[in-house]
PDB file of N, CA and C in Angstrom:
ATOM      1  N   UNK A   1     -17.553   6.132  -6.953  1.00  0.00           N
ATOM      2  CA  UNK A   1     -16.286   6.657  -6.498  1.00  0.00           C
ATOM      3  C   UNK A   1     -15.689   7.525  -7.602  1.00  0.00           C
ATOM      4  N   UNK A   2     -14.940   8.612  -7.122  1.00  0.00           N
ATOM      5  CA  UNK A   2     -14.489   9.760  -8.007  1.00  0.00           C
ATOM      6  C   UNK A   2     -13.333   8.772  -8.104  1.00  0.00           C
ATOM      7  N   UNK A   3     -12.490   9.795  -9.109  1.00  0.00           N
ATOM      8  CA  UNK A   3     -11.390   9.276 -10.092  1.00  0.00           C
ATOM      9  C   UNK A   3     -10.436  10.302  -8.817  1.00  0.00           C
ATOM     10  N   UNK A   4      -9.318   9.231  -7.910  1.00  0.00           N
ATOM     11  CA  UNK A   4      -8.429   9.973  -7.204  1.00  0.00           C
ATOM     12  C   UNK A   4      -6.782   9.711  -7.825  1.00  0.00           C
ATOM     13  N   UNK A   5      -6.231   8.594  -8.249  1.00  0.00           N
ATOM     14  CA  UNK A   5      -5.232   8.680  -9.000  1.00  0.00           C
ATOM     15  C   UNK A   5      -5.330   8.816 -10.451  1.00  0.00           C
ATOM     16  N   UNK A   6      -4.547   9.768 -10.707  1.00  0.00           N
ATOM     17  CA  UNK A   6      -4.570   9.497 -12.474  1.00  0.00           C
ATOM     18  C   UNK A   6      -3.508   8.372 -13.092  1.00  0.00           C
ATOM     19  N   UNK A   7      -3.476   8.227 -14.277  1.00  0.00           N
ATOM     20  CA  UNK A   7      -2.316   7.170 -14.572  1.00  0.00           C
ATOM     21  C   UNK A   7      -1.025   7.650 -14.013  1.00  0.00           C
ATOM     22  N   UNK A   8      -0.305   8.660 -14.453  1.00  0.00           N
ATOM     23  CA  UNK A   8       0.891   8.970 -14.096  1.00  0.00           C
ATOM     24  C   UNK A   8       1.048   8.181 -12.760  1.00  0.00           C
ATOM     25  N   UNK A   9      -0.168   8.688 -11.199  1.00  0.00           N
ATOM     26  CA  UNK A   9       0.306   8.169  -9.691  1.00  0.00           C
ATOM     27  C   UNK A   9       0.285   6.700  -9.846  1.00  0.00           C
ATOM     28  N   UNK A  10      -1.035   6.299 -10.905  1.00  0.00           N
ATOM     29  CA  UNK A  10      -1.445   4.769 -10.749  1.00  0.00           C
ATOM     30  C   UNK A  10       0.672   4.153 -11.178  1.00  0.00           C
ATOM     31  N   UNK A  11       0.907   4.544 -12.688  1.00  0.00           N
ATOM     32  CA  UNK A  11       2.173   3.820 -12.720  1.00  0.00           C
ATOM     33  C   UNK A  11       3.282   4.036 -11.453  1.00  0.00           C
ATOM     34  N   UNK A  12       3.252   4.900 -10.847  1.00  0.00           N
ATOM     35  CA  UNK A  12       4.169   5.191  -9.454  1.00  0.00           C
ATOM     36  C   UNK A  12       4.240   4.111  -8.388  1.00  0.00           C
ATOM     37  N   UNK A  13       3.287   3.921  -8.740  1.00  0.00           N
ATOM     38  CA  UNK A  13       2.573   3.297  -7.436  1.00  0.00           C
ATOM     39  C   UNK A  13       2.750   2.106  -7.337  1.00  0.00           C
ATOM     40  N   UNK A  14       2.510   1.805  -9.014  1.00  0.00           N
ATOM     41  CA  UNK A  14       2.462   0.560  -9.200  1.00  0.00           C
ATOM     42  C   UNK A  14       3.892   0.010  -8.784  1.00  0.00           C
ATOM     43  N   UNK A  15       5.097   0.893  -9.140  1.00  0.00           N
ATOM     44  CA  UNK A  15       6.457   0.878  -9.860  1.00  0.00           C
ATOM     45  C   UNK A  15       6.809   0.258  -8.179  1.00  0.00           C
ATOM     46  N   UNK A  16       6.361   1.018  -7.180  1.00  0.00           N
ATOM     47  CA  UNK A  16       6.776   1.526  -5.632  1.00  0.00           C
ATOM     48  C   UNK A  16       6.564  -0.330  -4.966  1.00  0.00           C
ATOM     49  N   UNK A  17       5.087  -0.496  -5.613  1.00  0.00           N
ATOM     50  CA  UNK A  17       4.981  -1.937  -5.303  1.00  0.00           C
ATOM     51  C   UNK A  17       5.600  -2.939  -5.704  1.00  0.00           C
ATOM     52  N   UNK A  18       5.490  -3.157  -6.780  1.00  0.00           N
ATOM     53  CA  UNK A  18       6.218  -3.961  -7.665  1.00  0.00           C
ATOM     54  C   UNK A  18       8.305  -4.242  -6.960  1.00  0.00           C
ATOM     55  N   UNK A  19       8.308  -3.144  -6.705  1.00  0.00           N
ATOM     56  CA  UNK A  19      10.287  -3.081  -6.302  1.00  0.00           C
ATOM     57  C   UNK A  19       9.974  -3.801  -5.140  1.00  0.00           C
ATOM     58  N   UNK A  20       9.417  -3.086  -4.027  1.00  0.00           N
ATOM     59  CA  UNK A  20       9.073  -3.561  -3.136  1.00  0.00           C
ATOM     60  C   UNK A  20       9.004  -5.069  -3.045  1.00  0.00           C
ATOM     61  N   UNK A  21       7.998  -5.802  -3.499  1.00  0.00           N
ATOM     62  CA  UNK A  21       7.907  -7.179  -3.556  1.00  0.00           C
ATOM     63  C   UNK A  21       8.774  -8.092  -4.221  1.00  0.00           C
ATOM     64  N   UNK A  22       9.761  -7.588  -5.649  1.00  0.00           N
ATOM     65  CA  UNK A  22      10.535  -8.197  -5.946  1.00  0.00           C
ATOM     66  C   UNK A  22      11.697  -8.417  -4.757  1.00  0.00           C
ATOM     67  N   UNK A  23      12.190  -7.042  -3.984  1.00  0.00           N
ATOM     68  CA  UNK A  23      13.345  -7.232  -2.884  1.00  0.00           C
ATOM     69  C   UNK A  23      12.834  -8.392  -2.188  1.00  0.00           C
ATOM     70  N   UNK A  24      11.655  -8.695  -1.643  1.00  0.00           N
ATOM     71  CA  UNK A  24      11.509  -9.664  -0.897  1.00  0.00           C
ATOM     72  C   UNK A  24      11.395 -10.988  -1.589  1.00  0.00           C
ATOM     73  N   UNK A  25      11.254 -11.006  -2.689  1.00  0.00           N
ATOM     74  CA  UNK A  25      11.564 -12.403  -2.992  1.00  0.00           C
ATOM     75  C   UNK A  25      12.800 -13.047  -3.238  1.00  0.00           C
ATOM     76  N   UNK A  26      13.513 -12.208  -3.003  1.00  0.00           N
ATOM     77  CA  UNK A  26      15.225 -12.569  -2.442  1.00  0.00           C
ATOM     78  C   UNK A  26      15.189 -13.615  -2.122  1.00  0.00           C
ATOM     79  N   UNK A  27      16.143 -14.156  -2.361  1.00  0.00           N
ATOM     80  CA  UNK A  27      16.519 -15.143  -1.267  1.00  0.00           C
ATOM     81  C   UNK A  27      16.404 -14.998   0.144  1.00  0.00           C
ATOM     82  N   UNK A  28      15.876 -15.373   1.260  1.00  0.00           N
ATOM     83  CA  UNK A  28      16.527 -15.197   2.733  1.00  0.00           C
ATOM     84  C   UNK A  28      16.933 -16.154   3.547  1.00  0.00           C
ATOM     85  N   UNK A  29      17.680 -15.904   4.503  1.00  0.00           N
ATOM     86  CA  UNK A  29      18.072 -17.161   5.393  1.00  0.00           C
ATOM     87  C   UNK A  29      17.074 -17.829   6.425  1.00  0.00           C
ATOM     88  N   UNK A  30      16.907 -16.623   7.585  1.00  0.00           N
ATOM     89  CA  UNK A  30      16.217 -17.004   8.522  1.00  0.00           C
ATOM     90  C   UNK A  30      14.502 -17.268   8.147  1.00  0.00           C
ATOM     91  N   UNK A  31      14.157 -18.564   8.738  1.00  0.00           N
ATOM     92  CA  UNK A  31      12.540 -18.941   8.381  1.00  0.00           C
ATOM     93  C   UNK A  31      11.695 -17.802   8.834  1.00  0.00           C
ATOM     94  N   UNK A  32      11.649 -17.107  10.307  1.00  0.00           N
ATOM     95  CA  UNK A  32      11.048 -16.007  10.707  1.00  0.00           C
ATOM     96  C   UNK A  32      10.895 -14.737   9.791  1.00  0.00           C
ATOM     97  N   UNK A  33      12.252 -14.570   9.285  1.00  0.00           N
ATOM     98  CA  UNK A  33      12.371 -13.052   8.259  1.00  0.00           C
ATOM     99  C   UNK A  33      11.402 -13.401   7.242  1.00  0.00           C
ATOM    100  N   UNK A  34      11.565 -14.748   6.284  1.00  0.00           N
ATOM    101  CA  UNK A  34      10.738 -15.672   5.383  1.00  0.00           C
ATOM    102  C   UNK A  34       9.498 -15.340   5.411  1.00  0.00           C
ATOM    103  N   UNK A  35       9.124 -16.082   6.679  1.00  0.00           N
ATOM    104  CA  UNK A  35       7.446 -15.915   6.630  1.00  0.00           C
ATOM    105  C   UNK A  35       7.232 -14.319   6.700  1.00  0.00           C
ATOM    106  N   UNK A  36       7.899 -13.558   7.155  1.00  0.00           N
ATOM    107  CA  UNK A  36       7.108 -11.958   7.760  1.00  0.00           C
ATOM    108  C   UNK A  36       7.449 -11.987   6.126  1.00  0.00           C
ATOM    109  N   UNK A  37       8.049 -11.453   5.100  1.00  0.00           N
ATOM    110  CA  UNK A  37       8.541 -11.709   3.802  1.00  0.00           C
ATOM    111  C   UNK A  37       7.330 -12.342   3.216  1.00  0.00           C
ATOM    112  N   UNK A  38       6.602 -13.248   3.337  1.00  0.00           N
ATOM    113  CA  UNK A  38       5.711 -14.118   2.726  1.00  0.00           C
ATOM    114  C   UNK A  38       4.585 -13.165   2.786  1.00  0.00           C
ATOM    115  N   UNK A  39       4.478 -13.274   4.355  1.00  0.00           N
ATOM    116  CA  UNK A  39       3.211 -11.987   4.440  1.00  0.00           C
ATOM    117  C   UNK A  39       3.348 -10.641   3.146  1.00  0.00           C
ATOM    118  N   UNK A  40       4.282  -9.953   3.807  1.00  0.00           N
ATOM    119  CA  UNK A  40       4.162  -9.040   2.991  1.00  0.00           C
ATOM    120  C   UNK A  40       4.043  -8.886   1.581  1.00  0.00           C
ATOM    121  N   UNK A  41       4.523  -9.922   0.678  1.00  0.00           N
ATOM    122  CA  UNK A  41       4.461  -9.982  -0.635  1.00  0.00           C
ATOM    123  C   UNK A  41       3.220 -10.207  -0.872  1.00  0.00           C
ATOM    124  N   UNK A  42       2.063 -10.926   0.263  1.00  0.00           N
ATOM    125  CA  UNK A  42       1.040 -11.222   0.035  1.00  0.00           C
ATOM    126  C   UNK A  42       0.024 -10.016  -0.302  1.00  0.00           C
ATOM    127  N   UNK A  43       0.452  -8.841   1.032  1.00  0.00           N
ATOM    128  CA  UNK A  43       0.119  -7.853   1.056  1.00  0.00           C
ATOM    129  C   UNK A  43       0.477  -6.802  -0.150  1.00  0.00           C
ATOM    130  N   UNK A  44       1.316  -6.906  -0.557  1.00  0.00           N
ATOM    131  CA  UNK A  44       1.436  -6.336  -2.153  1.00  0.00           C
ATOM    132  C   UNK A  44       0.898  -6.504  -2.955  1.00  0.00           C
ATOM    133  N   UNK A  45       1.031  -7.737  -3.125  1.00  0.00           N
ATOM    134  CA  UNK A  45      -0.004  -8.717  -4.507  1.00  0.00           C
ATOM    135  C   UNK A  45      -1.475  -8.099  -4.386  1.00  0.00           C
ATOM    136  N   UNK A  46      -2.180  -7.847  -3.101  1.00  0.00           N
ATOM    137  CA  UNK A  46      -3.448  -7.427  -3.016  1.00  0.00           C
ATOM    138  C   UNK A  46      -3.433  -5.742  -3.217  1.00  0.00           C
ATOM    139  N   UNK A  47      -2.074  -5.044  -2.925  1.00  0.00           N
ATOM    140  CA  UNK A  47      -2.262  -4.105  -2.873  1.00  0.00           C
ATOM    141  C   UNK A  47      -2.048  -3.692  -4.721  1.00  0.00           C
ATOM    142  N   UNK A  48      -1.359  -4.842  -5.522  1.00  0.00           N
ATOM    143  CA  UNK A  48      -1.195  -4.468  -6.720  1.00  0.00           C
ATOM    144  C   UNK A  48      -2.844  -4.616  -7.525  1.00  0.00           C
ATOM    145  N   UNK A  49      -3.455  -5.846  -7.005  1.00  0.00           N
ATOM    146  CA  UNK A  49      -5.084  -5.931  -7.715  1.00  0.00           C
ATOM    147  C   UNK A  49      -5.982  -4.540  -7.273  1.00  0.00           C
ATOM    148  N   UNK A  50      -5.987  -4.091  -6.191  1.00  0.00           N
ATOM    149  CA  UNK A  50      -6.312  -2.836  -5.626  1.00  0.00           C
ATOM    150  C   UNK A  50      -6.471  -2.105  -6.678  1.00  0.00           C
ATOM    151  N   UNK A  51      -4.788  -1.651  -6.737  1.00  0.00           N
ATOM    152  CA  UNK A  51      -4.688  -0.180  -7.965  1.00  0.00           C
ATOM    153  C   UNK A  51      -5.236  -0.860  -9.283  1.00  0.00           C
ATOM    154  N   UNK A  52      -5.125  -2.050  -9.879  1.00  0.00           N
ATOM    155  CA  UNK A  52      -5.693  -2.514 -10.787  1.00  0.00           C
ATOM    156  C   UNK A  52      -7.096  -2.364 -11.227  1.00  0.00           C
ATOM    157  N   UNK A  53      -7.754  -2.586  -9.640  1.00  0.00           N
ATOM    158  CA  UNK A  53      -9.683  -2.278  -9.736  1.00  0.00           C
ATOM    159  C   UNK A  53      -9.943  -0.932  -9.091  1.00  0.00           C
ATOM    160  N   UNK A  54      -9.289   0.238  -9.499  1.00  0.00           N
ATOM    161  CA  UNK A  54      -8.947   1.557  -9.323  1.00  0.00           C
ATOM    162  C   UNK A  54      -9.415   1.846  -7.939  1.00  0.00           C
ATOM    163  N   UNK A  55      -9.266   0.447  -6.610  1.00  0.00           N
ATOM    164  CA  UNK A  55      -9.365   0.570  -5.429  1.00  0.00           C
ATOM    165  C   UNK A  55      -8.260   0.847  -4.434  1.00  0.00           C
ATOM    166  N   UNK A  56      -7.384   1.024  -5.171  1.00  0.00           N
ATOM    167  CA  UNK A  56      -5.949   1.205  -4.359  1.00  0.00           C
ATOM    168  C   UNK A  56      -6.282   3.089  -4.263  1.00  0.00           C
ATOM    169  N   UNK A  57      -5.641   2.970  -2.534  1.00  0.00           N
ATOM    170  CA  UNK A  57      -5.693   4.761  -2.011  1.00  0.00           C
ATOM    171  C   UNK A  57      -6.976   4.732  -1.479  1.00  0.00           C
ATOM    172  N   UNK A  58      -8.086   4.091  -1.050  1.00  0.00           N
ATOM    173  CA  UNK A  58      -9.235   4.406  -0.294  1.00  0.00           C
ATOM    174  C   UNK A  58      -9.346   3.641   0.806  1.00  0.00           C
ATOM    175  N   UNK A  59      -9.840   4.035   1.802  1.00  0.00           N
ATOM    176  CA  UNK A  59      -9.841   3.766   2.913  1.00  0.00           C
ATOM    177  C   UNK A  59     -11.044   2.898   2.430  1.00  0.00           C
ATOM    178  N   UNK A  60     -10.962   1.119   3.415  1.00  0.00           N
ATOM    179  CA  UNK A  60     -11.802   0.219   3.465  1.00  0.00           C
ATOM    180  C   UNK A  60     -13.117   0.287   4.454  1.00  0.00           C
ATOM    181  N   UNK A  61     -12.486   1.272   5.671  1.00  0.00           N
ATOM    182  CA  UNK A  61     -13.810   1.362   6.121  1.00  0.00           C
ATOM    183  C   UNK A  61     -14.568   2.580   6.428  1.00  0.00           C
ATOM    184  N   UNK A  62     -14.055   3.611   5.871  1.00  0.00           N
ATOM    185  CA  UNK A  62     -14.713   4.920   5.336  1.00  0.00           C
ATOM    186  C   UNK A  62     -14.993   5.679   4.311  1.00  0.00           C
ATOM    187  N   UNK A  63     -13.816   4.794   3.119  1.00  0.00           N
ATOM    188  CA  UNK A  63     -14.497   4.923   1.795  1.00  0.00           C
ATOM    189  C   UNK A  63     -13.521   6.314   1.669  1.00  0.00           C
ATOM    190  N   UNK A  64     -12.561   7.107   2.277  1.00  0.00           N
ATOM    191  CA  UNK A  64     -11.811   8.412   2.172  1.00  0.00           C
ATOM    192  C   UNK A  64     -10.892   8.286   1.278  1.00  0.00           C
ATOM    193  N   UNK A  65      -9.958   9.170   0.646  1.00  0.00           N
ATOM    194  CA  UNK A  65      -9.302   8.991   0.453  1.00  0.00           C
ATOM    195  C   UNK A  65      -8.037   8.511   1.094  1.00  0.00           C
ATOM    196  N   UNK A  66      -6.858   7.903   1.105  1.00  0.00           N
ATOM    197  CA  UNK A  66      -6.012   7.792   2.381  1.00  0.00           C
ATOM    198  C   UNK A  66      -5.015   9.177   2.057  1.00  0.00           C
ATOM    199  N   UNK A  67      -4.706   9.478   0.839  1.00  0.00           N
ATOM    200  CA  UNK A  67      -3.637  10.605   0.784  1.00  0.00           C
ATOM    201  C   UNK A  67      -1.956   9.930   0.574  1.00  0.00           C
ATOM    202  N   UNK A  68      -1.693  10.229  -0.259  1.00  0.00           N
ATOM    203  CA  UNK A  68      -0.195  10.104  -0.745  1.00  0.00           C
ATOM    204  C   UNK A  68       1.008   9.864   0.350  1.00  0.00           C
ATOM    205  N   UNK A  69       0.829  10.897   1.080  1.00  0.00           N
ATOM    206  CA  UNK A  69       1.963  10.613   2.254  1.00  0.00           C
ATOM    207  C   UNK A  69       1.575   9.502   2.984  1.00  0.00           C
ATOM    208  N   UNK A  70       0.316   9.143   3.354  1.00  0.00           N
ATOM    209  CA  UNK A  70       0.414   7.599   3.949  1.00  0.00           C
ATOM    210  C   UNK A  70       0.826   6.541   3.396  1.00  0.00           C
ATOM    211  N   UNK A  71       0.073   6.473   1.723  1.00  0.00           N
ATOM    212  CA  UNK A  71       0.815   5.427   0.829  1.00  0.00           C
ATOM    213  C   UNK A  71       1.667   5.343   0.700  1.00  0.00           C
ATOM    214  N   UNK A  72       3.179   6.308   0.541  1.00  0.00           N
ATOM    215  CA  UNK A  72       4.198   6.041   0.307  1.00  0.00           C
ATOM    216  C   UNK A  72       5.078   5.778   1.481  1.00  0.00           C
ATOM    217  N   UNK A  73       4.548   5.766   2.746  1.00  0.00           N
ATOM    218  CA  UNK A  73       5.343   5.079   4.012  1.00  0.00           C
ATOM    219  C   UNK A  73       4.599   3.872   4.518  1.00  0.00           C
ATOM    220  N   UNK A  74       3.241   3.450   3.739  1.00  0.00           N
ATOM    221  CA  UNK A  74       3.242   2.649   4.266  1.00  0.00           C
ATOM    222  C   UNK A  74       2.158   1.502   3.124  1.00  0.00           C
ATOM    223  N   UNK A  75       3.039   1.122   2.082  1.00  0.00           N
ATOM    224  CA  UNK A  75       2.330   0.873   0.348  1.00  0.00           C
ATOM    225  C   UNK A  75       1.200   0.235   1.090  1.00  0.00           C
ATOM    226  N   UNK A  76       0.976  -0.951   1.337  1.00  0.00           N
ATOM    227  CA  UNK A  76      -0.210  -1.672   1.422  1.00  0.00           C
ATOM    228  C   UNK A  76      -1.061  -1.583   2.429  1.00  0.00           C
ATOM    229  N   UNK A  77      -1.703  -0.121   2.846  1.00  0.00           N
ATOM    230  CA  UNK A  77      -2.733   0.299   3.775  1.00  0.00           C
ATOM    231  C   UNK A  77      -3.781   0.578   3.215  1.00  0.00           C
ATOM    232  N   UNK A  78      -4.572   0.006   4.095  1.00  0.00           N
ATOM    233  CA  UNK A  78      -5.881  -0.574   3.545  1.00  0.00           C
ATOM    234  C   UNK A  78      -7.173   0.628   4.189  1.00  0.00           C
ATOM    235  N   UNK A  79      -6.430   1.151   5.179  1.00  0.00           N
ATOM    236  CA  UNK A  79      -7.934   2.363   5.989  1.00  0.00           C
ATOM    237  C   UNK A  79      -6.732   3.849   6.256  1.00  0.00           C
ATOM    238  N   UNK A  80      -7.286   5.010   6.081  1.00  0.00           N
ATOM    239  CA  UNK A  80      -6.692   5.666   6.704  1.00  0.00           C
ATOM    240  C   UNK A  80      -6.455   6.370   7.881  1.00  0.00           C
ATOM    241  N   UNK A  81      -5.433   7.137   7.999  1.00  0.00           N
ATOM    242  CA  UNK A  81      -5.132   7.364   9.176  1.00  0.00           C
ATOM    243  C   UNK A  81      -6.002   7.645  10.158  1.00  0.00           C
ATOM    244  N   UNK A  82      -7.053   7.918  10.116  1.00  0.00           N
ATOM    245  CA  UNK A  82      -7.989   8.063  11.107  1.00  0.00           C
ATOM    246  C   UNK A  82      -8.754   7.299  11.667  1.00  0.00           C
ATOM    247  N   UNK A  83      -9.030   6.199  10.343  1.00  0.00           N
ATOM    248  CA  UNK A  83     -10.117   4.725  10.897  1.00  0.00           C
ATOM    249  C   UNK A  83      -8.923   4.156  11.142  1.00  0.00           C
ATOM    250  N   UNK A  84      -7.388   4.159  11.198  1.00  0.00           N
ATOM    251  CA  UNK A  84      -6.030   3.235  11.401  1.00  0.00           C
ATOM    252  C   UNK A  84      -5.664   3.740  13.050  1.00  0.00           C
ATOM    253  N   UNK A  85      -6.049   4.968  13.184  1.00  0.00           N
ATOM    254  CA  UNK A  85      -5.597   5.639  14.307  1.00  0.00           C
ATOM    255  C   UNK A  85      -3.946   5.682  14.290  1.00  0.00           C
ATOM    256  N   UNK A  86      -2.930   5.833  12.728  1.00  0.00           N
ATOM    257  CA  UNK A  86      -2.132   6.768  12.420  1.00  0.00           C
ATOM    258  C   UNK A  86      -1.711   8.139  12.710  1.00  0.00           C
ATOM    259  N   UNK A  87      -1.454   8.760  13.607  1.00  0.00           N
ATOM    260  CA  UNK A  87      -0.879   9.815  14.051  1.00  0.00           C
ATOM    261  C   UNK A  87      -0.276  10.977  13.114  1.00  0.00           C
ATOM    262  N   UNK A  88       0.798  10.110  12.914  1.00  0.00           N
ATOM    263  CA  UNK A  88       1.910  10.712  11.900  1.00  0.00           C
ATOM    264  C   UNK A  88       1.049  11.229  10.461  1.00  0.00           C
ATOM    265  N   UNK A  89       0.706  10.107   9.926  1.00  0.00           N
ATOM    266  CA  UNK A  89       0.246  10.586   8.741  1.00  0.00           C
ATOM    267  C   UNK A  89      -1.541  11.019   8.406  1.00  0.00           C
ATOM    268  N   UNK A  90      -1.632  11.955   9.636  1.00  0.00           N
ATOM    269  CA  UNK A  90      -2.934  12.983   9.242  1.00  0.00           C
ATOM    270  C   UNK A  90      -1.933  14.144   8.789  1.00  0.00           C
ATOM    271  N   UNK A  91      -3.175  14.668   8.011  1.00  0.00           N
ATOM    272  CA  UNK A  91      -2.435  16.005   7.378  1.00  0.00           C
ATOM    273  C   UNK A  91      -2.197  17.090   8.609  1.00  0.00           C
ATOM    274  N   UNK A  92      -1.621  17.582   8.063  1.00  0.00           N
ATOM    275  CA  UNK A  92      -0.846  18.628   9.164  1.00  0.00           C
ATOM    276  C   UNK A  92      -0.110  18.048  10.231  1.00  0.00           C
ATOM    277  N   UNK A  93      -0.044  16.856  10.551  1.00  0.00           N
ATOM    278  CA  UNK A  93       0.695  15.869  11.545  1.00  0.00           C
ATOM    279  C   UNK A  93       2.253  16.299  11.252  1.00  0.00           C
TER     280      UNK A  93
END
């Protein structure tokens, strides 16, 4: 695999996740909000080892790049828009 983030995006990215998962470890009230909350931090945590094993930004089952504008609407995506069947975020979309 080629080299697709450099450090500068890797710390961004990291920064984007990291906020992200701290908000949710808020406190919350409702058990429902909680668990969806649980999930997602889970989904961070994997998406933080990702960028760690310079696997964060590639699509899992085509190996593509996913592209910046998907990551940043949607941090912990794992395939891109095309093996996701994402609309919005193909280029030129």
């Amino acid at each position: 695999m080629t080299e697709y983030m450099g450090p500068e995006d890797q710390t961004r990215f990291s920064g984007l996740l990291r906020e992200r998962r701290l908000r949710l470890l808020r406190p919350i009230g409702a058990s429902a909000a909680a668990d969806a909350a649980a999930e997602e931090v889970k989904a961070l945590e994997k998406a933080l080892h990702r960028l760690a094993a310079a696997e964060y930004g590639w699509c899992d089952l085509c190996g593509a790049e996913m592209g910046y504008a998907l990551l940043e609407r949607h941090l912990t995506a794992i395939s891109c828009a095309d093996c996701h069947g994402l609309e919005g975020d193909r280029p030129g979309s």
